[in-house]
C-alpha atoms as a PDB file:
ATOM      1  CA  UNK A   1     115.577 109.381 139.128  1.00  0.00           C
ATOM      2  CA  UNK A   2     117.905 107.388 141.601  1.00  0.00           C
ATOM      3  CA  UNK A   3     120.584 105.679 139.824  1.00  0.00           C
ATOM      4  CA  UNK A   4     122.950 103.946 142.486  1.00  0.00           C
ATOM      5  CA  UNK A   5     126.460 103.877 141.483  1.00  0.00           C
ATOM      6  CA  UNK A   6     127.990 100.063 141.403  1.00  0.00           C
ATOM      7  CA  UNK A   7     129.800  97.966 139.092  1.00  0.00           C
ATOM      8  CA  UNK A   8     127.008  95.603 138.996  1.00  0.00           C
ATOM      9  CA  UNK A   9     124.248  97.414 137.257  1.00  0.00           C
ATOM     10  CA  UNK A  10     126.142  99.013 134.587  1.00  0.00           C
ATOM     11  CA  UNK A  11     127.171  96.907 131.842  1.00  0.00           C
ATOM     12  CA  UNK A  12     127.639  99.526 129.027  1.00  0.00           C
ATOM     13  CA  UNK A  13     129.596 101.970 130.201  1.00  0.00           C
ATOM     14  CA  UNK A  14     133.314 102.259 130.265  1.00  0.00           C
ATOM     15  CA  UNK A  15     134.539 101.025 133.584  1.00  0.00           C
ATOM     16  CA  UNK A  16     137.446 103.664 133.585  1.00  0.00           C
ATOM     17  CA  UNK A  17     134.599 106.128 133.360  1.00  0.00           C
ATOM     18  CA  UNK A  18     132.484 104.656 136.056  1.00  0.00           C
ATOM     19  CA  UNK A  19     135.311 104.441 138.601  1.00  0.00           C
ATOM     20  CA  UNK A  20     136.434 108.138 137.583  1.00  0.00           C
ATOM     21  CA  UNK A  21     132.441 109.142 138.058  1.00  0.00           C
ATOM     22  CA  UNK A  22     132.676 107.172 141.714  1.00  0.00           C
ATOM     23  CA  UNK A  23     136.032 108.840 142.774  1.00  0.00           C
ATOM     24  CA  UNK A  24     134.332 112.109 142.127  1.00  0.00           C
ATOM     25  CA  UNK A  25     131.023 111.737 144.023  1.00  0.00           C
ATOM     26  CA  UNK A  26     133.571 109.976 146.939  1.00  0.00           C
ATOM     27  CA  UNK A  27     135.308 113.297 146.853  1.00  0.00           C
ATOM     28  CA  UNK A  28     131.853 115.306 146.528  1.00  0.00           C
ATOM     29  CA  UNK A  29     130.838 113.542 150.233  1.00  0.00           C
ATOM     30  CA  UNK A  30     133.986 113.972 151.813  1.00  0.00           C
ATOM     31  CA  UNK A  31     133.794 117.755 151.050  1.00  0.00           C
ATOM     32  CA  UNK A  32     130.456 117.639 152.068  1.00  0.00           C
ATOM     33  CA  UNK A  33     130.852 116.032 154.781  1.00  0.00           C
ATOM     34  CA  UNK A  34     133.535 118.528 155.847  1.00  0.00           C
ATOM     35  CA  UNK A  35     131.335 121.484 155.558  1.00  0.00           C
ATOM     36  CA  UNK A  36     128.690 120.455 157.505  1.00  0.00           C
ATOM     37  CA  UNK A  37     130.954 120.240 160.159  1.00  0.00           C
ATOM     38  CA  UNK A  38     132.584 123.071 160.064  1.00  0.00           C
ATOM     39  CA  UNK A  39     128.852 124.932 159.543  1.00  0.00           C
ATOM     40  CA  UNK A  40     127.657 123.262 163.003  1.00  0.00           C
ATOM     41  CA  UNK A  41     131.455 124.650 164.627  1.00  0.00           C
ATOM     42  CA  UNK A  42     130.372 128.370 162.757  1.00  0.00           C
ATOM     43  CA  UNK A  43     127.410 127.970 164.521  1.00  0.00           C
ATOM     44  CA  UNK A  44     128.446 127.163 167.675  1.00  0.00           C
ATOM     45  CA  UNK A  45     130.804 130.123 167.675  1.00  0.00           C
ATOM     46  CA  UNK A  46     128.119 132.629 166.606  1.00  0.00           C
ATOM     47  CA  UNK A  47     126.484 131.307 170.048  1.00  0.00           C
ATOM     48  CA  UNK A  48     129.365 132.300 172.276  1.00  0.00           C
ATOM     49  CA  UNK A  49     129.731 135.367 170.595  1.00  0.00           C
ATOM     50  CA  UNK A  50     126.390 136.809 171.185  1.00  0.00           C
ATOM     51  CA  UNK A  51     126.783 135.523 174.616  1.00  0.00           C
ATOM     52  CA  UNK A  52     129.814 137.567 175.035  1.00  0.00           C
ATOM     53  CA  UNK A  53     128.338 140.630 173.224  1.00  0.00           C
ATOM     54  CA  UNK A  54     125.217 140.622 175.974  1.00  0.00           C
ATOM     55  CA  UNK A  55     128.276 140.437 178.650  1.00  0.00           C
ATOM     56  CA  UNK A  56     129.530 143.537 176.643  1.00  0.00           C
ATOM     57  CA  UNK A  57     126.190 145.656 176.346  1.00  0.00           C
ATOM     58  CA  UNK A  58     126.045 144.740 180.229  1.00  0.00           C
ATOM     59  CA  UNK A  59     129.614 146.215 181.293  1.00  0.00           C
ATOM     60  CA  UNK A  60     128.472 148.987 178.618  1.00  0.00           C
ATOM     61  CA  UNK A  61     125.431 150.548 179.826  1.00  0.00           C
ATOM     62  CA  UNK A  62     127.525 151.735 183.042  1.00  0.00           C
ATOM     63  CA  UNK A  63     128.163 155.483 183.339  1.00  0.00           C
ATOM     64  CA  UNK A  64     131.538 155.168 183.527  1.00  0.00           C
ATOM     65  CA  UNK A  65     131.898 153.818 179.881  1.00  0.00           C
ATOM     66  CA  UNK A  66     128.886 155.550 177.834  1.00  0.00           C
ATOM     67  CA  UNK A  67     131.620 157.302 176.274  1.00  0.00           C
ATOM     68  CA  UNK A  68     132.792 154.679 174.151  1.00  0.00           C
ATOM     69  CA  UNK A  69     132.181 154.053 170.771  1.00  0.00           C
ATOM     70  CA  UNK A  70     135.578 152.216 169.444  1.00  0.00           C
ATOM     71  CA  UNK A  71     138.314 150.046 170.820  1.00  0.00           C
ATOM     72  CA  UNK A  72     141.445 148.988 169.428  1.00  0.00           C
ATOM     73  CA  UNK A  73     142.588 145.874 170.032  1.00  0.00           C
ATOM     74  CA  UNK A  74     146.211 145.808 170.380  1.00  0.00           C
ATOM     75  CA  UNK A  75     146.791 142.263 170.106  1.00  0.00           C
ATOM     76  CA  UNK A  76     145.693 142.415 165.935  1.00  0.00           C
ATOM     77  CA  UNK A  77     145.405 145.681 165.776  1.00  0.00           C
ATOM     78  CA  UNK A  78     141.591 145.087 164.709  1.00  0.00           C
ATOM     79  CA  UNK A  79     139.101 148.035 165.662  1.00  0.00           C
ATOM     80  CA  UNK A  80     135.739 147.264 167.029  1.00  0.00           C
ATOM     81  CA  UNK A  81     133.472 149.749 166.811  1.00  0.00           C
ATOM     82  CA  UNK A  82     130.455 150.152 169.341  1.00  0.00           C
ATOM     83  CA  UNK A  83     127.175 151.095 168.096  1.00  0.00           C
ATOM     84  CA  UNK A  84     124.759 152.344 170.839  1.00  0.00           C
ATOM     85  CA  UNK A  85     121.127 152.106 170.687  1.00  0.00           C
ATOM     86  CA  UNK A  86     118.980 154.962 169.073  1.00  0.00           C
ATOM     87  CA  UNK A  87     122.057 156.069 167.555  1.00  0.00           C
ATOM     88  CA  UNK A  88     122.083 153.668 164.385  1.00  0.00           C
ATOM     89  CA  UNK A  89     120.081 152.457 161.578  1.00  0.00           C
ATOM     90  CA  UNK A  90     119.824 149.043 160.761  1.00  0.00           C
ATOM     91  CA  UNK A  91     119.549 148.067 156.475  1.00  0.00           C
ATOM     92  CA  UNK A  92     116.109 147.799 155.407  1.00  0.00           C
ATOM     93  CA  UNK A  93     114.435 145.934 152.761  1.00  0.00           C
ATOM     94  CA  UNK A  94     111.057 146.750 151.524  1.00  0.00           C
ATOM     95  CA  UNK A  95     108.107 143.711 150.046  1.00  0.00           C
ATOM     96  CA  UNK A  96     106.439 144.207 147.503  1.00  0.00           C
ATOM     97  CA  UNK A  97     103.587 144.311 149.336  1.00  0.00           C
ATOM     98  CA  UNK A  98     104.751 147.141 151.679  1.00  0.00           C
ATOM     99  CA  UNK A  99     105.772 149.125 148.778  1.00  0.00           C
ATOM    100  CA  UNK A 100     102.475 148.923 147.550  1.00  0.00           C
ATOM    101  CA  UNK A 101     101.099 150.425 150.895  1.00  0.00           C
ATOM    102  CA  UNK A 102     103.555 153.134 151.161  1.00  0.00           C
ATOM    103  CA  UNK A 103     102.904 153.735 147.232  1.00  0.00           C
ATOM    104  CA  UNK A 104      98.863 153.787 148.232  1.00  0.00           C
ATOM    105  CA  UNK A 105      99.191 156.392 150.584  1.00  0.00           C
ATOM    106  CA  UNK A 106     101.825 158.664 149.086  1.00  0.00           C
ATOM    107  CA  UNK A 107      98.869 159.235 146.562  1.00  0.00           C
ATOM    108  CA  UNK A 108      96.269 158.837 148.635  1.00  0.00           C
ATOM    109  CA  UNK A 109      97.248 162.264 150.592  1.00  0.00           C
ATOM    110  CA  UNK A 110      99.181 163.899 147.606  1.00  0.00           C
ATOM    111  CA  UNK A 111      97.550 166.579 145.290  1.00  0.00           C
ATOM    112  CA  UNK A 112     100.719 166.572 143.056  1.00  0.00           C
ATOM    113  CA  UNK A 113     102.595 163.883 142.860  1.00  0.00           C
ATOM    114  CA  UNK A 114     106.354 163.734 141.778  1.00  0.00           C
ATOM    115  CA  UNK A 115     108.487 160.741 141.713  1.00  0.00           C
ATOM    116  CA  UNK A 116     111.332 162.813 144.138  1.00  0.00           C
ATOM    117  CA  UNK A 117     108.096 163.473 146.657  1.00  0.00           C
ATOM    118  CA  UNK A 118     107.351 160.166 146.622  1.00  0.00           C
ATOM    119  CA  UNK A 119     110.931 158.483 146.953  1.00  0.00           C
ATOM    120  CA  UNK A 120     111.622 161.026 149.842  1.00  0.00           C
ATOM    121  CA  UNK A 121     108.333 160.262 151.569  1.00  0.00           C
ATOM    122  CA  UNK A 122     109.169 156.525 151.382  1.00  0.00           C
ATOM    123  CA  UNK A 123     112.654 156.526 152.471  1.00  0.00           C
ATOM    124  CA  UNK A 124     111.570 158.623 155.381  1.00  0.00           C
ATOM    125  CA  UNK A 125     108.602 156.715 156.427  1.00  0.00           C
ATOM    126  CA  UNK A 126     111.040 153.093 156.213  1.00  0.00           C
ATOM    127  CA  UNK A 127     113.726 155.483 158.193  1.00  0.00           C
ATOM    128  CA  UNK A 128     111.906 155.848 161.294  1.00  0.00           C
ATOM    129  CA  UNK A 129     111.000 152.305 161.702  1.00  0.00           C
ATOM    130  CA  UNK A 130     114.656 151.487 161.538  1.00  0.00           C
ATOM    131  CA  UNK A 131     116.311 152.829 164.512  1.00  0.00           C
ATOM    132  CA  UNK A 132     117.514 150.307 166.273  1.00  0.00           C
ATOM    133  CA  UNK A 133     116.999 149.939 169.737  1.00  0.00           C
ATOM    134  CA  UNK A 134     120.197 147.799 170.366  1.00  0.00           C
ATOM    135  CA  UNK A 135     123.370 147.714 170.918  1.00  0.00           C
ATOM    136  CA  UNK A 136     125.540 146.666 167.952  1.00  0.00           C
ATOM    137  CA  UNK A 137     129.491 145.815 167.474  1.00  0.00           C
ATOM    138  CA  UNK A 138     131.200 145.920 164.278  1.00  0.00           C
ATOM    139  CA  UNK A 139     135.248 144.617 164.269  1.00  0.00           C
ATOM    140  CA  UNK A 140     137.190 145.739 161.460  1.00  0.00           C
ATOM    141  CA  UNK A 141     140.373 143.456 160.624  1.00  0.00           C
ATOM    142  CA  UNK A 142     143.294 144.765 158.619  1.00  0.00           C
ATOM    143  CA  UNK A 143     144.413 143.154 156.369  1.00  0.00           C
END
C-alpha cells in the first residue's frame, strides 16, 4: 500500500506526529542516499585493486621473487601476505544437492558405513576441488 506523506491527505492525525514521521523518512533518504554513494566509490576501489593485484601476480611470477610469501609494509606497519597458486585452499560450501551426490556414492561403494568414513570421504572429495589455481593476497592491519 502506497501512502504518500503530505499535509493534505491526512486530516486525523496529529500534525506534530506527521511532521516528526516526515523528518524521519527525510533523514532515512539522506542516509540512503549517502550509502549508495559511498557503495558505487567501494566499488570502484575494489576495481583498481584487482587491477593492481594482476600488476602484482605479474611482477610475482618472476624467478627472482618466487620466494616471497609476506611483505611488511613499513608505512602502517600492515603485513600482506602472498598466497601462491596450488599452495592454498579456498572456503567451500556444499548444496544440498551436492551433498546428496557425495552422500549417494559414499554408500553406493561402501560395505560398512560409519558416519567418520563418510565425513572423511566428503571433506576429502570437496578438498581436492578446492585448490586454487590463483594467486591470492591477504593484508593484515594492526590495530
Amino acid at each position: 500500500m502506497k501512502t504518500e506523506l503530505s499535509f493534505k491527505n491526512v486530516y486525523a492525525i496529529n500534525y506534530k506526529m506527521l511532521a516528526n514521521l516526515k523528518s524521519r523518512f527525510e533523514s532515512y533518504c539522506q542516509i540512503d542516499t549517502r550509502i549508495q554513494g559511498l557503495n558505487k566509490e567501494v566499488h570502484s576501489l575494489r576495481n583498481d585493486r584487482k587491477n593492481v593485484e594482476s600488476e602484482l601476480v605479474s611482477l610475482l611470477q618472476s624467478p627472482d621473487f618466487s620466494g616471497f610469501t609476506e611483505v611488511r609494509m613499513t608505512t602502517d606497519n600492515s603485513l600482506i601476505q602472498i598466497q601462491r597458486p596450488n599452495q592454498w585452499s579456498k572456503a567451500w560450501t556444499m548444496s544440498k544437492k551436492d551433498l546428496q551426490i557425495n552422500l549417494k556414492e559414499y554408500f553406493d561403494t561402501t560395505r560398512t558405513p560409519s558416519a567418520d568414513e563418510c565425513f572423511k570421504f566428503i571433506v576429502d572429495k570437496k578438498t581436492k576441488t578446492l585448490v586454487s589455481t590463483e594467486f591470492a593476497f591477504t593484508r593484515i592491519v594492526p590495530e
